[in-house]
Protein backbone atom coordinates (compact mmCIF):
# COMPACT_ATOMS: atom_id res chain seq x y z
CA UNK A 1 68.95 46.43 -7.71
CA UNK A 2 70.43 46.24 -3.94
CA UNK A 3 73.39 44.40 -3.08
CA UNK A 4 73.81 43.14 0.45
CA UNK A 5 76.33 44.63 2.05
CA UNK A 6 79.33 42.12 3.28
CA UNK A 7 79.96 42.46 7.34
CA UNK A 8 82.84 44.06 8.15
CA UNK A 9 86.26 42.01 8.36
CA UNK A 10 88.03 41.25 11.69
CA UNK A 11 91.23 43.81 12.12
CA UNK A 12 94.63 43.08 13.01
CA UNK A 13 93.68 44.67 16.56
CA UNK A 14 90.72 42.26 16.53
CA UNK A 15 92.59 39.06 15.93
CA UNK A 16 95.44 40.41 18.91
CA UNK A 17 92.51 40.82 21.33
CA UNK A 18 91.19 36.72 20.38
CA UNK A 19 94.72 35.44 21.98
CA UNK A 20 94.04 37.76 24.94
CA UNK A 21 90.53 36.40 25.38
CA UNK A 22 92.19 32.55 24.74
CA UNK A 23 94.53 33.33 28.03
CA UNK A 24 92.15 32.89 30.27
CA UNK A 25 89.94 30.34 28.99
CA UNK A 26 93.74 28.39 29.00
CA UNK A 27 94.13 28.55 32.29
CA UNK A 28 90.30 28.64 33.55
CA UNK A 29 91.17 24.70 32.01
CA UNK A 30 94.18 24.39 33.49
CA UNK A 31 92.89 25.30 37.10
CA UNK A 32 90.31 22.77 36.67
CA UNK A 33 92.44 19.90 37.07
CA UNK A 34 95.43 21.21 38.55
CA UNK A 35 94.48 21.36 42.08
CA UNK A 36 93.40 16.92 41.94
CA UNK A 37 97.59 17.12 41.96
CA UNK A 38 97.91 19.50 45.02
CA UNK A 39 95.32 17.92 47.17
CA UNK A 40 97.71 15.60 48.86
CA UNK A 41 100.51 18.44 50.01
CA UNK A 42 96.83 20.45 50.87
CA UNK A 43 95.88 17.44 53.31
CA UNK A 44 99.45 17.44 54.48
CA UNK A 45 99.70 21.00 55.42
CA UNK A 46 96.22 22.19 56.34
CA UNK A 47 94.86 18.77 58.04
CA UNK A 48 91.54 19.18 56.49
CA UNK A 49 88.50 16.75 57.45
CA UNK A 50 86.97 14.21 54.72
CA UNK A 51 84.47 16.82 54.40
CA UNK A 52 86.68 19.89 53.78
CA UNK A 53 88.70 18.18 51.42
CA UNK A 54 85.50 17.69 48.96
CA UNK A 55 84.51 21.28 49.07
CA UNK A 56 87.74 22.73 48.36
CA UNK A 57 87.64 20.04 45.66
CA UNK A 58 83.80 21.21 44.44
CA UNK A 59 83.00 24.60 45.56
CA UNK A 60 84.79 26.20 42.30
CA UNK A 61 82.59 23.88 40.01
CA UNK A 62 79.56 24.92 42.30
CA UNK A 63 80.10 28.42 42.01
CA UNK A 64 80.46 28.38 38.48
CA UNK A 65 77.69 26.23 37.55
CA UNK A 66 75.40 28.62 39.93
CA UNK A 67 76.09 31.90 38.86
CA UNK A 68 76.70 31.70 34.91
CA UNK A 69 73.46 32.49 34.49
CA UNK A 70 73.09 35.10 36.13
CA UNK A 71 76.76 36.46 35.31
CA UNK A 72 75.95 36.35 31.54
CA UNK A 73 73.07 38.97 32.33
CA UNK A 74 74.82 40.75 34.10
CA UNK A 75 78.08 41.28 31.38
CA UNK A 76 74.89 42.14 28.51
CA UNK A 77 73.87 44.59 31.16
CA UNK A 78 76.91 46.53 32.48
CA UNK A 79 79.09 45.66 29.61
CA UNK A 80 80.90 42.10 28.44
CA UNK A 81 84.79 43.34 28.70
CA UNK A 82 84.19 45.41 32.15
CA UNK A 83 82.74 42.20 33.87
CA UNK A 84 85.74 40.32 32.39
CA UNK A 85 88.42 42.85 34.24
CA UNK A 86 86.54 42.69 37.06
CA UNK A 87 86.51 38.64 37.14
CA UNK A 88 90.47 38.82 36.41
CA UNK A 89 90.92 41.47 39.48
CA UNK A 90 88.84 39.12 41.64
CA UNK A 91 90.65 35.74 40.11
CA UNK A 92 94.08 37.26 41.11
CA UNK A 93 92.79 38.24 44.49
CA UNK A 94 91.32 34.64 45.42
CA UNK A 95 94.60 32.79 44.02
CA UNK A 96 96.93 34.91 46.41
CA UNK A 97 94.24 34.26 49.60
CA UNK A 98 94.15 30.47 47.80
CA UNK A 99 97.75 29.79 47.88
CA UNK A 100 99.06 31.48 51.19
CA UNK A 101 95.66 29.88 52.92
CA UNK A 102 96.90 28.67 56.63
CA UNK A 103 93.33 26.66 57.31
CA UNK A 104 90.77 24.58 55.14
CA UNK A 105 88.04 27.28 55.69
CA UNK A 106 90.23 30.05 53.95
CA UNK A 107 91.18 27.66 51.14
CA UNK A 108 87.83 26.73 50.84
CA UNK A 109 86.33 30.55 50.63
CA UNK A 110 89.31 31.34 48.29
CA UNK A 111 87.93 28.37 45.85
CA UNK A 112 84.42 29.85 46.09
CA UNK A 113 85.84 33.56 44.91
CA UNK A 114 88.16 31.63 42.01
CA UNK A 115 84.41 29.97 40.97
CA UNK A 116 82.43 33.55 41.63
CA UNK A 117 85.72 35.02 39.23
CA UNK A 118 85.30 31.73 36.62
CA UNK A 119 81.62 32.59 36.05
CA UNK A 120 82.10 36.28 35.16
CA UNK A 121 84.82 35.53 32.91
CA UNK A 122 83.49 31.92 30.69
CA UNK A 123 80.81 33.74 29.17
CA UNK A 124 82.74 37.53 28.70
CA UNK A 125 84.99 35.63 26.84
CA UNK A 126 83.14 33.93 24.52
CA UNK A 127 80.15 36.61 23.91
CA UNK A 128 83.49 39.39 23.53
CA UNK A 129 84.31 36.98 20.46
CA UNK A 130 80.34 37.50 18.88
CA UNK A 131 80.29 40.87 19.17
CA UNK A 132 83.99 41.48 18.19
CA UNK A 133 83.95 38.89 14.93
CA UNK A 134 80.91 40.32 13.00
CA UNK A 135 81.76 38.02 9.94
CA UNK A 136 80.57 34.71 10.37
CA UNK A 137 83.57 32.19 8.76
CA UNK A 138 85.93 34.63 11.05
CA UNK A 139 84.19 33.80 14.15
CA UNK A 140 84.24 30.19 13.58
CA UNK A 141 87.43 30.58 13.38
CA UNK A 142 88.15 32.81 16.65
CA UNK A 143 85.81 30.07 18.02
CA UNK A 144 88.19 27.55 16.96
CA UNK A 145 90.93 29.24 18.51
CA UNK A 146 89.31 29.99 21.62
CA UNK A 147 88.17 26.00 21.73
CA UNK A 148 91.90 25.27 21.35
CA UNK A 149 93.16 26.92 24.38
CA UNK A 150 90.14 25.33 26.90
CA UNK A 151 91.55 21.94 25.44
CA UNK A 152 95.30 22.75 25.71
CA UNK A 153 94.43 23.57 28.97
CA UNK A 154 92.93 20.34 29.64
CA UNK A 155 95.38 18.89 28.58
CA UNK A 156 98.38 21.09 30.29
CA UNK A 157 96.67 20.15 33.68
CA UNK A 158 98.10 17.16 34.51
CA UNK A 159 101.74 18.15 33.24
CA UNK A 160 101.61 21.52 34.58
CA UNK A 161 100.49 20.14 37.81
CA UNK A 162 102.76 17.38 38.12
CA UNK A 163 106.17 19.66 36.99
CA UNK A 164 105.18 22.39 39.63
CA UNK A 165 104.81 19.62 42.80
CA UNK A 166 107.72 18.19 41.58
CA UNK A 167 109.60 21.56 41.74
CA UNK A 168 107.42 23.57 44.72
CA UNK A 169 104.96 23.76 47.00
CA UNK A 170 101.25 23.14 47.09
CA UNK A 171 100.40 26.83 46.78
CA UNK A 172 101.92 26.84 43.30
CA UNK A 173 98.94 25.88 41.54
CA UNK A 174 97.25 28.73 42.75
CA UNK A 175 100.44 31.12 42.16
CA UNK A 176 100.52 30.55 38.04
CA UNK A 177 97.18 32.37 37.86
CA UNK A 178 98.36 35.60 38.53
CA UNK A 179 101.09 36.51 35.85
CA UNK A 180 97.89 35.33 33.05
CA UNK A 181 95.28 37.60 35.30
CA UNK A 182 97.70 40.71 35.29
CA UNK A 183 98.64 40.36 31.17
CA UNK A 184 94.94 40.29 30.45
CA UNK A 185 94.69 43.20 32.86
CA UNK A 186 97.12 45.30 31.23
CA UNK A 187 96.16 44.24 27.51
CA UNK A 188 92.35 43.71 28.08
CA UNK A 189 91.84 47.67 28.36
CA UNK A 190 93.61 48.20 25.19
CA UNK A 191 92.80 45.65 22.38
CA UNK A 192 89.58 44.51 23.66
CA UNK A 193 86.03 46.34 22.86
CA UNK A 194 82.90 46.89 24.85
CA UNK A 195 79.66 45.44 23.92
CA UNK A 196 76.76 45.55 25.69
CA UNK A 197 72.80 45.98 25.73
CA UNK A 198 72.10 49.64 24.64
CA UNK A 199 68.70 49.51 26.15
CA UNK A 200 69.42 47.18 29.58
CA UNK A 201 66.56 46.83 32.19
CA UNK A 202 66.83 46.22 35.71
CA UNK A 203 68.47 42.58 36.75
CA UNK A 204 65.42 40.42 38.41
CA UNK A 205 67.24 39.71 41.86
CA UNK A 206 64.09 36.60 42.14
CA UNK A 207 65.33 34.83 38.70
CA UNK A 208 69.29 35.20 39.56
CA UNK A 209 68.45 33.56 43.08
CA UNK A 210 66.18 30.56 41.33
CA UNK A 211 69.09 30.23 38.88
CA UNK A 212 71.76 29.91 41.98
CA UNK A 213 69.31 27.58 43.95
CA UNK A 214 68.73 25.52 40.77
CA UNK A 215 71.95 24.78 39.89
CA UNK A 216 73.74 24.18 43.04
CA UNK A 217 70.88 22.08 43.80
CA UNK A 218 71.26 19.85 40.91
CA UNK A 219 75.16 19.87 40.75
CA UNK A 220 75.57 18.91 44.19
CA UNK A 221 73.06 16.42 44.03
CA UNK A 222 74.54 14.64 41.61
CA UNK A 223 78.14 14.67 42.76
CA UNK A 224 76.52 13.61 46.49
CA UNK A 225 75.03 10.26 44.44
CA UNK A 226 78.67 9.91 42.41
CA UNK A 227 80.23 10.09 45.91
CA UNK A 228 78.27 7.22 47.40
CA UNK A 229 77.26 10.03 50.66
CA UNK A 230 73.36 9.28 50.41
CA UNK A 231 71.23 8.52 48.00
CA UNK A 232 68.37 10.32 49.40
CA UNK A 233 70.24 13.66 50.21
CA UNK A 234 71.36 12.93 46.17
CA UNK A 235 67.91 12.60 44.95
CA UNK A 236 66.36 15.41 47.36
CA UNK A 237 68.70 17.83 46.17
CA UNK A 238 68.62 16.85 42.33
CA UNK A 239 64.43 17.04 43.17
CA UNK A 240 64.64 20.78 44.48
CA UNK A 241 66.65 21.40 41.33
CA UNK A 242 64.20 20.39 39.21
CA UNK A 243 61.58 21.99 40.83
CA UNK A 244 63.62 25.26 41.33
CA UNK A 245 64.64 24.89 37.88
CA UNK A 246 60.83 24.26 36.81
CA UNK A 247 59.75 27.67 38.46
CA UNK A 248 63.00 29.76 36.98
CA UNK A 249 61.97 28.85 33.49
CA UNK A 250 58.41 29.75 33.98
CA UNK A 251 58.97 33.25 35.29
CA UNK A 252 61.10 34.04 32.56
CA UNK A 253 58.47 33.10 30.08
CA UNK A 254 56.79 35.81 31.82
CA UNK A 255 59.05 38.56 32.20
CA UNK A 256 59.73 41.18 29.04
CA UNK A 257 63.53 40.98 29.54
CA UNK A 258 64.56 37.54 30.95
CA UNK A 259 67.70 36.71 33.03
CA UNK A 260 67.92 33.64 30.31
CA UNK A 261 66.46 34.22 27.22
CA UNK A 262 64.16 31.39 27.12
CA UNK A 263 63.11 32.21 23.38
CA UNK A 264 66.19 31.73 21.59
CA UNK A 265 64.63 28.02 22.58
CA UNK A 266 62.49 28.26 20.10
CA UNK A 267 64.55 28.27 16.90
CA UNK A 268 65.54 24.50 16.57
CA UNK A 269 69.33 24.90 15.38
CA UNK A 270 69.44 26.54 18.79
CA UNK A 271 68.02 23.77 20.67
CA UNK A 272 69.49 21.20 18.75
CA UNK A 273 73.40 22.84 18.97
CA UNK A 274 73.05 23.11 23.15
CA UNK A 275 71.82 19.56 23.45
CA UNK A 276 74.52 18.30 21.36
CA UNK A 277 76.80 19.79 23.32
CA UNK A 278 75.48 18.81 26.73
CA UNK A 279 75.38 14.94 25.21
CA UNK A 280 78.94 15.50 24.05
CA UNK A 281 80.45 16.65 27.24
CA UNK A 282 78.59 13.90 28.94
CA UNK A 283 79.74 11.15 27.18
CA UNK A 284 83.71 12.97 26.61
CA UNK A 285 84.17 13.46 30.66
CA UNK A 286 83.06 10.30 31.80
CA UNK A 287 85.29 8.86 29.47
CA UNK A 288 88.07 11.13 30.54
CA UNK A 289 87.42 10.45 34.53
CA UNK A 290 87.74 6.52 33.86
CA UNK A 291 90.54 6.29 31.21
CA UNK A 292 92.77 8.43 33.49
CA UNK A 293 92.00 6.25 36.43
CA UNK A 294 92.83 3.08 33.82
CA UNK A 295 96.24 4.54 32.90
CA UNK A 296 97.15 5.13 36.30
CA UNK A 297 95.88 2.50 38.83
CA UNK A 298 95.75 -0.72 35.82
CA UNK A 299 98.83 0.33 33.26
CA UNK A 300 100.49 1.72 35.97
CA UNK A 301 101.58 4.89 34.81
CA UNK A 302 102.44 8.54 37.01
CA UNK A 303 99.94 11.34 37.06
CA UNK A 304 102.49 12.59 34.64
CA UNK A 305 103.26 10.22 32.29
CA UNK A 306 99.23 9.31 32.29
CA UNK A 307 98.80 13.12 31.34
CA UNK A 308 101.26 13.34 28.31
CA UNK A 309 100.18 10.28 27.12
CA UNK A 310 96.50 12.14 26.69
CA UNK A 311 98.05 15.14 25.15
CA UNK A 312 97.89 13.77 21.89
CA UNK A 313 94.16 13.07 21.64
CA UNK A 314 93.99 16.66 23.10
CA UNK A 315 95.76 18.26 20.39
CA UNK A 316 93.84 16.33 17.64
CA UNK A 317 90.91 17.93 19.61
CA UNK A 318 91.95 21.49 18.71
CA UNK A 319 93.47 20.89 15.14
CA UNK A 320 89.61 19.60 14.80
CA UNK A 321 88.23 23.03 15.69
CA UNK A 322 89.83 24.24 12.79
CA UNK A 323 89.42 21.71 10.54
CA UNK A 324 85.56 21.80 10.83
CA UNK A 325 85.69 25.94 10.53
CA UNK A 326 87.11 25.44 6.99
CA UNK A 327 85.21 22.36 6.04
CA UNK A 328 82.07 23.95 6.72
CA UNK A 329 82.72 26.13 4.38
CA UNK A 330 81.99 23.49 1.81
CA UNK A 331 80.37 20.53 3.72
CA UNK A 332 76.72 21.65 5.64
CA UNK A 333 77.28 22.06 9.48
CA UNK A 334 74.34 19.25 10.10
CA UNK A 335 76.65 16.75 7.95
CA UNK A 336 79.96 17.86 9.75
CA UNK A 337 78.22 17.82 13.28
CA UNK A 338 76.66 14.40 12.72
CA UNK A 339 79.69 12.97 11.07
CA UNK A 340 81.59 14.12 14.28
CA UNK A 341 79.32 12.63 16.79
CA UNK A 342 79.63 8.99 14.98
CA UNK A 343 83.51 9.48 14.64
CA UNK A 344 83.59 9.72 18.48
CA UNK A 345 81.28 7.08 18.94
CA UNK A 346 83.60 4.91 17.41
CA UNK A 347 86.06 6.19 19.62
CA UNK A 348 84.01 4.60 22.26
CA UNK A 349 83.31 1.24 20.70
CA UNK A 350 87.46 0.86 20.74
CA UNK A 351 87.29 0.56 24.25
CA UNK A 352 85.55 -2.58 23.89
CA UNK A 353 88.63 -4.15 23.34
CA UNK A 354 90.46 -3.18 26.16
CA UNK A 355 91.83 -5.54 28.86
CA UNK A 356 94.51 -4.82 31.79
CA UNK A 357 97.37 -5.33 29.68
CA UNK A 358 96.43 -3.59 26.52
CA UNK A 359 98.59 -0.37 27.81
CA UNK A 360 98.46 3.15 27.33
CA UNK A 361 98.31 2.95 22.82
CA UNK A 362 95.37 1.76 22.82
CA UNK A 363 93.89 4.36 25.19
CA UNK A 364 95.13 7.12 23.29
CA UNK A 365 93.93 5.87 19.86
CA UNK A 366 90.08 5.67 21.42
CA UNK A 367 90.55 9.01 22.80
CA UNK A 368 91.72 10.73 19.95
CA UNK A 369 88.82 9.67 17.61
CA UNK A 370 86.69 10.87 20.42
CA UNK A 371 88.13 14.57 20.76
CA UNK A 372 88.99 14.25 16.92
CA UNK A 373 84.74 13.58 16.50
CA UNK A 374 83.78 15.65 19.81
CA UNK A 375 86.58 18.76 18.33
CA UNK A 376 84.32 18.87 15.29
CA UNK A 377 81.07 18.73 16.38
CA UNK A 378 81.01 20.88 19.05
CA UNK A 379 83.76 23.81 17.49
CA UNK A 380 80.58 24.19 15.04
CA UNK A 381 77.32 23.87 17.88
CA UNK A 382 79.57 26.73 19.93
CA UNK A 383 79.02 28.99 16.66
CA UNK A 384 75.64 28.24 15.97
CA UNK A 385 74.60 29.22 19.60
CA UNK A 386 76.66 32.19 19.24
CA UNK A 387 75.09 33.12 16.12
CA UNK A 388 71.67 32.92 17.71
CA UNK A 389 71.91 35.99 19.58
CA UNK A 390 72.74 39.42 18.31
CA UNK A 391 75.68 41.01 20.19
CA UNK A 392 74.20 43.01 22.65
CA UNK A 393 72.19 39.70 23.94
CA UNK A 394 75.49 37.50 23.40
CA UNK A 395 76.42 37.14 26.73
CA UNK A 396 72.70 35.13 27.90
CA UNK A 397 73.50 32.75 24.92
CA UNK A 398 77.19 32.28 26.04
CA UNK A 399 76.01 31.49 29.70
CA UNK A 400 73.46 29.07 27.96
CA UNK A 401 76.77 27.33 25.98
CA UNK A 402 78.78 27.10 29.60
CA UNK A 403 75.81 26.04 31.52
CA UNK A 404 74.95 23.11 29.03
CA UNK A 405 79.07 22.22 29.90
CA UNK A 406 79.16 22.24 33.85
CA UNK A 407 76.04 20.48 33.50
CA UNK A 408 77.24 17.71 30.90
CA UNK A 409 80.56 17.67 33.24
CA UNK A 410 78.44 17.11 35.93
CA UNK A 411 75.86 14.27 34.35
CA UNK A 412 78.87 12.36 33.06
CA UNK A 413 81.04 12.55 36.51
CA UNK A 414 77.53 11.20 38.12
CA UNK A 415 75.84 8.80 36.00
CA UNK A 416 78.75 7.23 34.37
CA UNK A 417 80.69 7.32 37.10
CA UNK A 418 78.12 5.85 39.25
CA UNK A 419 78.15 2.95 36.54
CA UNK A 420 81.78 2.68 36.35
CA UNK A 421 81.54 1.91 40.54
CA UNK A 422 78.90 -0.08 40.28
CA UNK A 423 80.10 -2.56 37.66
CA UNK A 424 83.50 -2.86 39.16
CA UNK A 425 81.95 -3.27 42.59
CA UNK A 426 79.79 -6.20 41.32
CA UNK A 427 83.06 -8.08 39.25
CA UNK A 428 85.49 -7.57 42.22
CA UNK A 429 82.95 -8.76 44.60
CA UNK A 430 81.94 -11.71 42.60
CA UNK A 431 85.35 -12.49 41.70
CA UNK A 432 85.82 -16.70 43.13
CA UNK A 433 89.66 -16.02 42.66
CA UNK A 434 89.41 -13.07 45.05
CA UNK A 435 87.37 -14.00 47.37
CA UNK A 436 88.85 -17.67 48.31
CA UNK A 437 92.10 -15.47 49.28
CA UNK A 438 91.05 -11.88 50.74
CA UNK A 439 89.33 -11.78 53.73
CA UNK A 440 85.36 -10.79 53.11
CA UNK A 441 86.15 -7.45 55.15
CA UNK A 442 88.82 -6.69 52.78
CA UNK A 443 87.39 -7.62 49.91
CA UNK A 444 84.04 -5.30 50.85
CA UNK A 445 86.46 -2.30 51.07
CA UNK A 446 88.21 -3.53 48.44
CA UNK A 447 85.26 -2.87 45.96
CA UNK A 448 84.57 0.49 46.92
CA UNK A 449 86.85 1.81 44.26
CA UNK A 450 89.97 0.82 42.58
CA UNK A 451 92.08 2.71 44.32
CA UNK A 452 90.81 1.47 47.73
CA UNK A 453 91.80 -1.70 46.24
CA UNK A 454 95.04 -0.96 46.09
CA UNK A 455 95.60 0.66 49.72
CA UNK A 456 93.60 -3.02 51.06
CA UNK A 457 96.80 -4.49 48.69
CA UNK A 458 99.02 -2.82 50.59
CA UNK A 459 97.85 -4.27 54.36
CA UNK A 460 97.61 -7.77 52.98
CA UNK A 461 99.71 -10.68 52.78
CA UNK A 462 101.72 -10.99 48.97
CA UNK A 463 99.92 -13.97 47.75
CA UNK A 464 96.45 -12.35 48.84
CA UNK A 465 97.78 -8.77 47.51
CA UNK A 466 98.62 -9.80 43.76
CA UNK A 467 95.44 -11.50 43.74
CA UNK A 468 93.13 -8.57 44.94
CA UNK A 469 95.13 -6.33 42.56
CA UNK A 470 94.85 -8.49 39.40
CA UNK A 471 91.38 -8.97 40.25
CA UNK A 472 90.64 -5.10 40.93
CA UNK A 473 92.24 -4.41 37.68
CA UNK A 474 90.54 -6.87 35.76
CA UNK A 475 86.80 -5.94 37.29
CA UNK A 476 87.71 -2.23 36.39
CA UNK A 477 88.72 -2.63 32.88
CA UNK A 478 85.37 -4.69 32.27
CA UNK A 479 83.33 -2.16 34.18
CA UNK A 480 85.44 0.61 31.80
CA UNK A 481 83.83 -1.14 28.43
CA UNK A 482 80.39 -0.42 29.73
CA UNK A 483 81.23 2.86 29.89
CA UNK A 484 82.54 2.72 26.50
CA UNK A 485 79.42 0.94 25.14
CA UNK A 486 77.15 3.90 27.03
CA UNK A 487 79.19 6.32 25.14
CA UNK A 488 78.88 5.47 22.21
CA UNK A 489 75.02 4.89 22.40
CA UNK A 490 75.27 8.64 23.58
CA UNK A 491 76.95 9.56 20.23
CA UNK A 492 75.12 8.29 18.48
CA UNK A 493 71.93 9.42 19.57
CA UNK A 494 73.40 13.18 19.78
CA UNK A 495 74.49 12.13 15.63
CA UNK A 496 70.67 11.64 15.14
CA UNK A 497 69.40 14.58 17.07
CA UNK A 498 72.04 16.86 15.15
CA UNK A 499 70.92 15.36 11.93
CA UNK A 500 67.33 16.31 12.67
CA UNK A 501 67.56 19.85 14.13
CA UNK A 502 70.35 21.18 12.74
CA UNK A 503 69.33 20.63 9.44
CA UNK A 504 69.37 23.06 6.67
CA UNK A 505 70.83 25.70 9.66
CA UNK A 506 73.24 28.24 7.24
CA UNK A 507 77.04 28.39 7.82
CA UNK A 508 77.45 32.03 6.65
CA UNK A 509 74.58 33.91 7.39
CA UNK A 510 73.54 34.92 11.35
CA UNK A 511 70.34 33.23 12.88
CA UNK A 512 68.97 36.39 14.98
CA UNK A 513 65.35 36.24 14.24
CA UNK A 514 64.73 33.98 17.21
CA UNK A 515 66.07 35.74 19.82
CA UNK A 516 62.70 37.82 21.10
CA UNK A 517 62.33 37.34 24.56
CA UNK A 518 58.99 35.11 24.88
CA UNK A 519 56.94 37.36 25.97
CA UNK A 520 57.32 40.32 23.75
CA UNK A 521 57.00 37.59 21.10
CA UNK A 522 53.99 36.03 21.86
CA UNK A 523 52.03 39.24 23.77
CA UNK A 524 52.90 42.14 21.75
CA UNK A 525 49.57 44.48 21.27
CA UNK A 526 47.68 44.04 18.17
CA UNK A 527 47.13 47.39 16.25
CA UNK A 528 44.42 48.60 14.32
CA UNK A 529 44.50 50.33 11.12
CA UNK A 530 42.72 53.40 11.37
């Protein structure tokens, strides 16, 4: 009688290399939000145009969105912890040229390299973890931890951001990259392990440039519509996307060895974990874009103050990583996942009951059962993606994890926020208080967004300027509980979809069989007996 033979346990060595993976996955977060805080000592210094100011705002999120893809191919290809020094060389490179920029343009091509860097180092990181964590409950665990430090980092932003332009200069945002990129550096060569395809083909230069085309495409379509620049250019670009996007998936059906393994697709805990996530993050950072702009511009808070009083719900959001890796030890993943989802949908039905002078409490009380839900549910989706794919393949299925994120990030900044402006357009506008006292001019610019309102405010008369502000405030906390009523329909159809596709998926044992590339699995030669 054979026993199965237990996967190895993680090492001591092992679980030092997981906190230098989690370093730059903290401040990958960190950077994301950072530079919102710098942009006004940027438009001080370096004059840029409306225009400018956007990309050095977007390109990072462009150029990570674009090339993940193609960069997760590349790290199964020419190894998972070289492309990860080579994105922390570049990183540290593009924050010096980023901080001691003297025009727009170089800021702007420093931001692109700092995206280029992002892309080769999100999915290292994460696909390092796979192949370096072969037993399952200890993965979910380094998964945990590595979830943890992207939310911490989240979270950090806002503080770290407003301490250092409190303290120095705009390029200081940039500067607190480089002591992270040189300790990974100098420990990354030491703890960390290679892993990568032992038999890798040749990268298909057609599929990486659909993939770039693709994305871009999409992303900037739908951050053109969010932005109100043209609808048409919007739709155009989200319709090449799509189209791009339409042939990309096509020729990989066709090719032996894919850029993105299209047939890990086919096992439905696969499907069902990325489209969780992708609902998740939609629904979490629309939620996040408007409640920031609530505490801010209606309770009146600092960047700050807004930002520690969101720290909380972040933290709950990584002590739920590890609270779902140990009760899915006990509880099936497709109960803990589903449970999740509905958790933070009722995070989103508390918004409901906001009004402009509930205050900050109330705020943080949604948000936390929404990262407390969101924490759960998605800690345990990141490890059944990663346990679809064997090591060598890890870092397509990381790429898949990242690219179902920036997209997510990308839906929710768009369509929600396109909601959010809408509705508070249509209050403010219709507002009869408002619009016996401010001007019809004033009122039109008024209603572009909240804090438009507020610069109007400060041209008008007093009597007409508490007016328009109440009114703005009021229009924007009703046009915020539409957004919490869309999130929580999102939950809770992500709750159902988990239910259904996740169901019966194991919590201990790897899900590998699905990861033939399409082709080899449906047109592999038939042989005869002889």
């Amino acid at each position: 009688m054979s026993s199965v033979q237990a996967p190895p346990r993680a090492s001591a060595r092992t679980w030092a290399a997981l906190g230098v993976l989690a370093l730059p996955m903290l401040l990958l977060a960190i950077d994301a939000t950072v530079l919102i805080f710098a942009m006004p000592g940027i438009a001080a210094d370096l004059s840029p145009s409306a225009n400018e100011q956007l990309w050095i705002m977007d390109i990072y999120a462009f150029m990570i969105a674009g090339l993940l893809v193609t960069m997760g191919a590349v790290g199964d290809r020419v190894g998972k912890k070289k492309l990860l020094l080579v994105g922390a060389v570049l990183f540290t490179a593009a924050s010096v040229v980023g901080a001691f920029a003297t025009s727009s343009e170089q800021l702007i091509v420093a931001r692109a390299f700092l995206g280029l860097a992002g892309a080769t180092i999100m999915p290292s990181t994460l696909s390092l973890i796979r192949a370096m964590f072969i037993d399952r409950a200890q993965r979910r665990f380094a998964i945990a931890v590595w979830s943890m430090a992207g939310t911490l980092g989240m979270a950090g932003g806002p503080i770290v951001g407003g301490w250092l332009l409190e303290h120095f200069w705009w390029g200081s945002a940039f500067l607190i990259n480089i002591p992270v990129m040189v300790l990974l550096l100098v420990l990354g060569p030491i703890l960390l392990t290679e892993s990568k395809d032992p038999n890798p083909e040749a990268l298909d230069l057609l599929s990486a440039v659909l993939s770039l085309v693709a994305m871009l495409s999409a992303v900037y379509g739908l951050k053109t519509l969010v932005a109100g620049d043209g609808t048409a250019t919007g739709l155009l670009c989200i319709a090449v996307g799509l189209v791009v996007g339409t042939v990309f998936v096509r020729r990989q059906l066709s090719l032996p060895n894919p850029l993105l393994d299209v047939g890990l697709f086919r096992a439905r805990a696969f499907r069902g974990a990325v489209v969780a996530d992708l609902l998740s993050i939609f629904a979490l950072i629309g939620a996040m874009w408007a409640l920031t702009q609530y505490l801010q511009l209606v309770v009146g808070l600092s960047p700050m103050q807004a930002g520690l009083w969101l720290l909380p719900p972040m933290i709950i959001s990584a002590a739920a990583a590890f609270l779902a890796a140990a009760l899915v030890k006990r509880i099936s993943a497709a109960i803990l996942v589903t449970a999740g989802l509905l958790v933070a949908g009722v995070g989103f039905a508390l918004m409901l009951g906001l009004t402009p002078d509930s205050g900050p409490i109330p705020v943080s009380v949604a948000l936390s059962l929404v990262t407390l839900g969101g924490g759960v549910g998605m800690t345990l989706t990141n490890d059944i993606i990663m346990s679809s794919a064997p090591p060598a393949r890890a870092g397509r299925a990381a790429a898949i994890s990242e690219t179902a994120y920036e997209l997510g990030t990308a839906l929710g900044t768009a369509i929600l926020g396109s909601v959010l402006a809408a509705v508070y357009r249509n209050n403010l506008v219709g507002d009869s208080g408002a619009s016996v006292v401010v001007p019809s001019e004033d009122l039109e610019r008024a209603s572009a967004t909240i804090a438009e309102a507020f610069s109007v405010a400060a041209e008008s008369p007093t009597s007409a300027a508490q007016v328009l502000i109440s009114a703005a405030q009021a229009a924007f906390t009703d046009a915020l509980t539409v957004v919490g009523i869309l999130g929580a329909i999102i939950m809770v159809v992500a709750a159902v979809w988990a239910a259904v596709t996740l169901r019966g998926t194991s919590a201990t044992a790897d899900l590998t069989h699905h990861s033939t590339p399409v082709r080899s699995a449906k047109k592999a030669p038939t042989r005869r007996a002889t």
